[in-house]
N, C-alpha and C. Protein backbone atom coordinates (compact mmCIF):
# COMPACT_ATOMS: atom_id res chain seq x y z
N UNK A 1 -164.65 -151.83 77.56
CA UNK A 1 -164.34 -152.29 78.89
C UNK A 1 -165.48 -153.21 79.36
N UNK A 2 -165.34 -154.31 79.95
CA UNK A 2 -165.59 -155.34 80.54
C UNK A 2 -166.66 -154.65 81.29
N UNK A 3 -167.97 -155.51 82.02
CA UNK A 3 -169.39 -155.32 83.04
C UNK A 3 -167.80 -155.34 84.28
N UNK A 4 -167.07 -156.70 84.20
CA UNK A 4 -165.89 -156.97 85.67
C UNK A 4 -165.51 -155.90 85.70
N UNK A 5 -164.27 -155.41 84.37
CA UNK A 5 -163.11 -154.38 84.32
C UNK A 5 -164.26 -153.53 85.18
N UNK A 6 -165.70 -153.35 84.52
CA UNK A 6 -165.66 -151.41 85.21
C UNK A 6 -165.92 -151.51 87.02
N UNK A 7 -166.17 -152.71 87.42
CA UNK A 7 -166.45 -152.70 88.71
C UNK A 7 -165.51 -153.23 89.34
N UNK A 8 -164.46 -153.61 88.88
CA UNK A 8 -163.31 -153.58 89.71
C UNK A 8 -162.64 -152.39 89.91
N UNK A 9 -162.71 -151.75 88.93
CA UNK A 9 -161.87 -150.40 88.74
C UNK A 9 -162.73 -149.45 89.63
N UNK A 10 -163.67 -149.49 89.83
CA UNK A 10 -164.47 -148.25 90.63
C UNK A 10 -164.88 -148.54 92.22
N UNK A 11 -164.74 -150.17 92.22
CA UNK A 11 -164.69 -150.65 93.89
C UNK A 11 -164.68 -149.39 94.81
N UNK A 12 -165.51 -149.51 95.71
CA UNK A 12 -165.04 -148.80 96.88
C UNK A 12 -163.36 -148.51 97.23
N UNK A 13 -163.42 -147.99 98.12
CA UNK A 13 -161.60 -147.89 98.99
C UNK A 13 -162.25 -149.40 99.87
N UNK A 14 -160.91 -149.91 100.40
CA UNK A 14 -160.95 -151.24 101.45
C UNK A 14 -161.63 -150.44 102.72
N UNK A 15 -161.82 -151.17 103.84
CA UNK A 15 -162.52 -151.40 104.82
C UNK A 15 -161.73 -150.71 106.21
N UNK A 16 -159.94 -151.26 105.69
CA UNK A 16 -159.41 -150.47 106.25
C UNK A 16 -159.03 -148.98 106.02
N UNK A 17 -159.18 -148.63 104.35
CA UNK A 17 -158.88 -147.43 104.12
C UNK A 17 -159.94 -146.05 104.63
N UNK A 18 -161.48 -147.05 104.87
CA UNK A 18 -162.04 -146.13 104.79
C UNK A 18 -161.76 -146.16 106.55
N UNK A 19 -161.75 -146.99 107.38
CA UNK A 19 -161.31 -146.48 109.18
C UNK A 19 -160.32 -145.12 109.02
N UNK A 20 -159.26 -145.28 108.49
CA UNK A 20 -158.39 -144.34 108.64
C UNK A 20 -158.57 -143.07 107.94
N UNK A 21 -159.94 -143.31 106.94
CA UNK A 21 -159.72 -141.80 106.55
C UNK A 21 -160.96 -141.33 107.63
N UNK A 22 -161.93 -141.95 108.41
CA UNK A 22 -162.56 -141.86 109.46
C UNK A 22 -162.02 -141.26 110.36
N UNK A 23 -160.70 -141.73 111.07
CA UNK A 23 -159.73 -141.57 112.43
C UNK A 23 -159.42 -139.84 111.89
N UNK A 24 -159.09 -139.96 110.49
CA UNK A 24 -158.13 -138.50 109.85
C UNK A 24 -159.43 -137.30 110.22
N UNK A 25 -160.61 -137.98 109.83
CA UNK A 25 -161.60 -136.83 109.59
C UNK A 25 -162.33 -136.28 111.14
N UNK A 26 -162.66 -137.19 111.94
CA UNK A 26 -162.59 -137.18 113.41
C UNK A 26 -162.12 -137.91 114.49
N UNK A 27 -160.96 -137.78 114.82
CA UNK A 27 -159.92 -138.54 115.62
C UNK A 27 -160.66 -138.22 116.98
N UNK A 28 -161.29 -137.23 117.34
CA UNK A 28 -162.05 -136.85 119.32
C UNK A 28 -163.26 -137.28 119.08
N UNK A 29 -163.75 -137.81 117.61
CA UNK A 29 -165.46 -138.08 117.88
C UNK A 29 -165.33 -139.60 118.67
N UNK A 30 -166.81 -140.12 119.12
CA UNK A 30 -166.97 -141.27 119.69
C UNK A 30 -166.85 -142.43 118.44
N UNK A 31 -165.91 -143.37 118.48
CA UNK A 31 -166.14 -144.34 117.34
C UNK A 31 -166.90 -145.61 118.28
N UNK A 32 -166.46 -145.67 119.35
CA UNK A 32 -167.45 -146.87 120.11
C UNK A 32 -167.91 -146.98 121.28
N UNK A 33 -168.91 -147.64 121.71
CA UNK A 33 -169.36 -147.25 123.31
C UNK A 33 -168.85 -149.02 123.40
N UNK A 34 -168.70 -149.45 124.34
CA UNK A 34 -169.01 -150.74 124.82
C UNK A 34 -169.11 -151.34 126.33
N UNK A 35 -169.42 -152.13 126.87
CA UNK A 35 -169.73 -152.43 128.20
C UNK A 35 -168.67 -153.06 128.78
N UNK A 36 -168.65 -152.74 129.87
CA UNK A 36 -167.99 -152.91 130.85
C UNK A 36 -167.87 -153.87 132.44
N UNK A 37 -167.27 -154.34 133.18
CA UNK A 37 -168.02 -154.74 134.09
C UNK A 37 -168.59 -153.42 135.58
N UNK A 38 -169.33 -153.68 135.92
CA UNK A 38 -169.31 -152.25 137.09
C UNK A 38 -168.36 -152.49 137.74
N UNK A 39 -167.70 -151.15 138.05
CA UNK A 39 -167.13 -150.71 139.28
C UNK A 39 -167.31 -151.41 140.52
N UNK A 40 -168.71 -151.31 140.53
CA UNK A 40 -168.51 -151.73 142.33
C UNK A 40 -168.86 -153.39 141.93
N UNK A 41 -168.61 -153.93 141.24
CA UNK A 41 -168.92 -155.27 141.04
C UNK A 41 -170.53 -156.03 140.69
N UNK A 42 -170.95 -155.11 140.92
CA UNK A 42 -172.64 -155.11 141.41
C UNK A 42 -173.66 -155.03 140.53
N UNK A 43 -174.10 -155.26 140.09
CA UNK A 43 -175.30 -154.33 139.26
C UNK A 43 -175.29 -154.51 137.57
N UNK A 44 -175.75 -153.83 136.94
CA UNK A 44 -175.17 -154.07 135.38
C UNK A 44 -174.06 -153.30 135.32
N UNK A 45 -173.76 -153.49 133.79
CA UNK A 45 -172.66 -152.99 133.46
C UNK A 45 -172.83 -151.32 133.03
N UNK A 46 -171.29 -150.98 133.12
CA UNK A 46 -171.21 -149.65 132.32
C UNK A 46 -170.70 -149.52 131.17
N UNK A 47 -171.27 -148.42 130.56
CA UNK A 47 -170.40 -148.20 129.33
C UNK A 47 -168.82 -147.52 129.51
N UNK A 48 -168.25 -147.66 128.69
CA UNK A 48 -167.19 -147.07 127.82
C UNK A 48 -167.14 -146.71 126.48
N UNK A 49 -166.14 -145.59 126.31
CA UNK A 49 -166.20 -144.85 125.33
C UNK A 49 -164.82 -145.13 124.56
N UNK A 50 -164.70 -145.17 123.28
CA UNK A 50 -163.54 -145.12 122.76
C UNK A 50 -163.76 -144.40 121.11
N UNK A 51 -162.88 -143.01 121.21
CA UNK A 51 -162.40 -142.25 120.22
C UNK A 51 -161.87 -142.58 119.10
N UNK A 52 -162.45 -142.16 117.96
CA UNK A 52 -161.55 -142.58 116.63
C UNK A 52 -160.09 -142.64 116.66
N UNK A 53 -159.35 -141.65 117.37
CA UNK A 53 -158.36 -141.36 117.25
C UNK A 53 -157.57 -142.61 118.75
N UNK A 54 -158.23 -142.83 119.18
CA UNK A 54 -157.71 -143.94 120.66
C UNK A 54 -157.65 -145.56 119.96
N UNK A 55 -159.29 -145.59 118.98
CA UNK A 55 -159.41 -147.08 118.26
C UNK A 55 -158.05 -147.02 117.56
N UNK A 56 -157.39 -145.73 116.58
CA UNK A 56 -156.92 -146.23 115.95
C UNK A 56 -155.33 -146.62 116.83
N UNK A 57 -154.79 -146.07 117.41
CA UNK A 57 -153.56 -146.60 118.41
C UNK A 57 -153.59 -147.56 118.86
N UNK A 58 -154.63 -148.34 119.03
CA UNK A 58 -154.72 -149.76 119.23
C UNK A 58 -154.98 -150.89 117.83
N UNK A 59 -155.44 -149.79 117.03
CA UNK A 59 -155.65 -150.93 115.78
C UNK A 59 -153.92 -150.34 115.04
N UNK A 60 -153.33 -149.61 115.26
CA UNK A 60 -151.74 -149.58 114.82
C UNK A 60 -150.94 -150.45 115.34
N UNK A 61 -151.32 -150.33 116.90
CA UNK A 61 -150.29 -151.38 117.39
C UNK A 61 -150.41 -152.70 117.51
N UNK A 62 -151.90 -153.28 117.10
CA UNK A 62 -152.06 -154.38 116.60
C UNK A 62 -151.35 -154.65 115.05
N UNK A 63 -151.77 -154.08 114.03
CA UNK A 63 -150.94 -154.19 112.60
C UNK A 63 -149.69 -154.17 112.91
N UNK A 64 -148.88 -153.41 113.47
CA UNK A 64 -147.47 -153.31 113.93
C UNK A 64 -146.92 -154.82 114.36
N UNK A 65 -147.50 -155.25 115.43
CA UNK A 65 -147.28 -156.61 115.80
C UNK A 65 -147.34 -157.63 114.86
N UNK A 66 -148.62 -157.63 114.12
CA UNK A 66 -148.81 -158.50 113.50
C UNK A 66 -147.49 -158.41 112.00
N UNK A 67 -147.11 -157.39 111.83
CA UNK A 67 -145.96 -157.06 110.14
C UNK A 67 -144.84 -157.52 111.25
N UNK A 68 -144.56 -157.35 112.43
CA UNK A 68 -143.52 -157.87 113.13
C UNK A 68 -143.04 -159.49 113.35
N UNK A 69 -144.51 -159.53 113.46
CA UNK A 69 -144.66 -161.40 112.93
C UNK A 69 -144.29 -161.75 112.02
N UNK A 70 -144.48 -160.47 110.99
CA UNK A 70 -144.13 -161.32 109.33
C UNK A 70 -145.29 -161.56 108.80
N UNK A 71 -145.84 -161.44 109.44
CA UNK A 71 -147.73 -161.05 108.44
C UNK A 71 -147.33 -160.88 107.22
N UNK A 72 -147.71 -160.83 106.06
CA UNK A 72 -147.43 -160.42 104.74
C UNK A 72 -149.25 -160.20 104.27
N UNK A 73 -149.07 -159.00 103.18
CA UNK A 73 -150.15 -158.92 102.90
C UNK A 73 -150.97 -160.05 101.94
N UNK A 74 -152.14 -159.92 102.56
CA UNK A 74 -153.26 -161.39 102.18
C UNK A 74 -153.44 -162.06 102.32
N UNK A 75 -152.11 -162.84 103.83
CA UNK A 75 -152.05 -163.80 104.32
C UNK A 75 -153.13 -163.66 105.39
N UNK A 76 -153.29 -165.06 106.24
CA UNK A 76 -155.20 -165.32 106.75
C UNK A 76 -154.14 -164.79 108.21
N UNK A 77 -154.65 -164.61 109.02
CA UNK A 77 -155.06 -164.25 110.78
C UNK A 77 -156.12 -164.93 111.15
N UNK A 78 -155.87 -165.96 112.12
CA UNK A 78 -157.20 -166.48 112.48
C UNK A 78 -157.09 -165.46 113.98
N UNK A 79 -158.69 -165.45 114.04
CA UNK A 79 -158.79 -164.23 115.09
C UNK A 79 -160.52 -165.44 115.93
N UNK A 80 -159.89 -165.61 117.39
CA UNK A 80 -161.11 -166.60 117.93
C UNK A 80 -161.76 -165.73 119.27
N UNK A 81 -162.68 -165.66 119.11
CA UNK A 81 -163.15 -164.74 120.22
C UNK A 81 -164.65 -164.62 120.43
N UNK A 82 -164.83 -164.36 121.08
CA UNK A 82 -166.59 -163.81 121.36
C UNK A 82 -166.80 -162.46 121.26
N UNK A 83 -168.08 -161.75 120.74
CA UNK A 83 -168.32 -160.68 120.31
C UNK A 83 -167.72 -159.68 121.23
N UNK A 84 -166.92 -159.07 121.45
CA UNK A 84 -165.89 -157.63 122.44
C UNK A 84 -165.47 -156.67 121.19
N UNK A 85 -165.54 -155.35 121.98
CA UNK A 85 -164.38 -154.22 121.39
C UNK A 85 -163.17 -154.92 120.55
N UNK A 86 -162.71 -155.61 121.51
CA UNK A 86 -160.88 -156.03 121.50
C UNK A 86 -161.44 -157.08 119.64
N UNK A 87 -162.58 -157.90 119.17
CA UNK A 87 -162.05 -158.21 118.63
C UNK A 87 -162.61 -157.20 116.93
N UNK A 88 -163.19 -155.87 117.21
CA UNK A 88 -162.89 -155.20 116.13
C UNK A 88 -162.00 -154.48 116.25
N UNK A 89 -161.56 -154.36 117.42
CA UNK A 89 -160.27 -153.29 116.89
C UNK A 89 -158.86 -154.27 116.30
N UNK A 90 -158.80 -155.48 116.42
CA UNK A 90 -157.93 -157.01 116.18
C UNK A 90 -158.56 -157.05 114.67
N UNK A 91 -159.89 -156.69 114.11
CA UNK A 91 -160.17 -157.21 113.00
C UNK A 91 -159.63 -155.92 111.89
N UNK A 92 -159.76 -154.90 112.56
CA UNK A 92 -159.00 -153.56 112.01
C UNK A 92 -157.85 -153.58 111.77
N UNK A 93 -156.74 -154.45 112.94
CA UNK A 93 -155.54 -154.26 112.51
C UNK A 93 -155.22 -155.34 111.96
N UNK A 94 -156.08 -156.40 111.41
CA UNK A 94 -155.55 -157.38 110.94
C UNK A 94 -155.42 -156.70 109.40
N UNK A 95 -156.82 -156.27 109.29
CA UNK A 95 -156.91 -155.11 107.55
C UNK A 95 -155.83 -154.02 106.94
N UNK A 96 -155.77 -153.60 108.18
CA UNK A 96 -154.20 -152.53 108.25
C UNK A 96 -152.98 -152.78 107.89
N UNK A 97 -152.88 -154.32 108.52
CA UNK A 97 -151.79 -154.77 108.07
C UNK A 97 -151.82 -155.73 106.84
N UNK A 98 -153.03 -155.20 105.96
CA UNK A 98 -152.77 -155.94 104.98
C UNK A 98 -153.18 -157.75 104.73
N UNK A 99 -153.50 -158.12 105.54
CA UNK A 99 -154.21 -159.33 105.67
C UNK A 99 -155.52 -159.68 105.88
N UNK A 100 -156.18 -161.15 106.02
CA UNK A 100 -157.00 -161.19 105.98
C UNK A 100 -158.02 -162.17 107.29
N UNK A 101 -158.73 -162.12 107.75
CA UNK A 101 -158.96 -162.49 109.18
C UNK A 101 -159.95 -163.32 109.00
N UNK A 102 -159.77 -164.63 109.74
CA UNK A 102 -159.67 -166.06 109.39
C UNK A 102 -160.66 -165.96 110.59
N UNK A 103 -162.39 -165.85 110.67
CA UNK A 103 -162.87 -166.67 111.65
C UNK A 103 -162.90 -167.46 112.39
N UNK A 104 -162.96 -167.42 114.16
CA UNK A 104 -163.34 -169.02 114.55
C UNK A 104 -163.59 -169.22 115.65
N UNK A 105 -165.46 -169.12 115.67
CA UNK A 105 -166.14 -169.00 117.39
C UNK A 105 -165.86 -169.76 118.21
N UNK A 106 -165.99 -168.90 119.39
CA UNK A 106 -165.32 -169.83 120.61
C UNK A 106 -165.98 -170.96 120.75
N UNK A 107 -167.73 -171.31 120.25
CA UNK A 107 -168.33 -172.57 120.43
C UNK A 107 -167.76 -173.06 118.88
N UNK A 108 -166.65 -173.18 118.17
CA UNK A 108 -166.46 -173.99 117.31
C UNK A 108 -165.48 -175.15 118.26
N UNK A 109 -165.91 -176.45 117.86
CA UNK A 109 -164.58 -177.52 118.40
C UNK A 109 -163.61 -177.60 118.19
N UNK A 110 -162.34 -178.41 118.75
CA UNK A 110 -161.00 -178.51 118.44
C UNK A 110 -160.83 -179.07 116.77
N UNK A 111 -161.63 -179.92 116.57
CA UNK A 111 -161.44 -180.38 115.30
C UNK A 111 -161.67 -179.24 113.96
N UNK A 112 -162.91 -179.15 114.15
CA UNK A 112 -163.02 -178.02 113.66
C UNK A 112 -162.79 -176.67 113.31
N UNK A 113 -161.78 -176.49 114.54
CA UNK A 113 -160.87 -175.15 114.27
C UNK A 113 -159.50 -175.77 113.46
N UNK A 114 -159.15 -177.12 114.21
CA UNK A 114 -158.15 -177.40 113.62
C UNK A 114 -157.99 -177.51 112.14
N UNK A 115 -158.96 -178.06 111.60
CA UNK A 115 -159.37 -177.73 110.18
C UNK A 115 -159.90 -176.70 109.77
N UNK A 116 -160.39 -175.62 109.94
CA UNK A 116 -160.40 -173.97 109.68
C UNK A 116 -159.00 -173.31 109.38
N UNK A 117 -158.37 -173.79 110.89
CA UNK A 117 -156.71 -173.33 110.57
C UNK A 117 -155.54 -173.33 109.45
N UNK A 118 -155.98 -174.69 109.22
CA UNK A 118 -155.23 -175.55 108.48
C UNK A 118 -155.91 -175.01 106.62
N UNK A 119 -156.45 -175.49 106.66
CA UNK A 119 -157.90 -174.68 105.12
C UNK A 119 -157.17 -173.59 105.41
N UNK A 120 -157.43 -172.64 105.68
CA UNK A 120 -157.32 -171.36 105.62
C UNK A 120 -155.89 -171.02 105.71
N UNK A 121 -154.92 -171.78 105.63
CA UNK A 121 -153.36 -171.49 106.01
C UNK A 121 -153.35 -170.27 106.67
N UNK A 122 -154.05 -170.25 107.72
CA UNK A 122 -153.58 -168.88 108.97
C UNK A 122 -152.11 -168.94 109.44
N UNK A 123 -151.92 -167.73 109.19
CA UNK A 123 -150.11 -167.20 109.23
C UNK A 123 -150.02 -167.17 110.76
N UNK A 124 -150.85 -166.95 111.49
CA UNK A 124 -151.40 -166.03 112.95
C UNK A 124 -152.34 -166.51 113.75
């Protein structure tokens, strides 16, 4: 057997397999804190909390949407955003559903996304 064959064959599980056996093993633990704006408008921000078992209902019903689209597995998702919750739990269900998630910062230009898009045949 091949130096490749044996390290393909022994690869880790994917990125998404290992979230969900995460969610399976503690669905009430904390999987993320993230900030918030305050309440009273004022001041810094607060945190929030979100549960393995809460990330994953949002990273389902993202994959859901996206196989509803017609996503097919391995096809690109371009996903454009600035660093938030919303876009790992979007990068989770892009994995879930089997695809693959197509970078593209909000300080990238029109041209430049337009050609990211296009390169990358994003399905999404």
């Amino acid at each position: 057997m091949s130096d490749t064959q044996t390290l393909i064959e022994n690869r880790p599980p994917s990125v998404a397999a290992l979230f969900l056996e995460r969610v399976a093993a503690t669905p009430d633990a904390e999987a993320y804190r993230y900030p918030v704006p305050a309440a009273s408008g004022q001041g810094p921000e607060d945190w929030k909390s979100l549960s393995w078992g809460q990330a994953s209902e949002r990273v389902y019903a993202i994959a859901a949407g996206l196989i509803e689209l017609g996503v097919q597995p391995e096809q690109r998702v371009a996903l454009a955003s600035s660093t938030r919750i919303e876009w790992i739990l979007a990068d989770l269900g892009i994995m879930c559903a089997g695809a693959a998630t197509t970078t593209v910062y909000p300080q990238t230009n029109a041209e430049e996304s337009a050609f990211i898009l296009s390169d990358s045949e994003s399905r999404v």
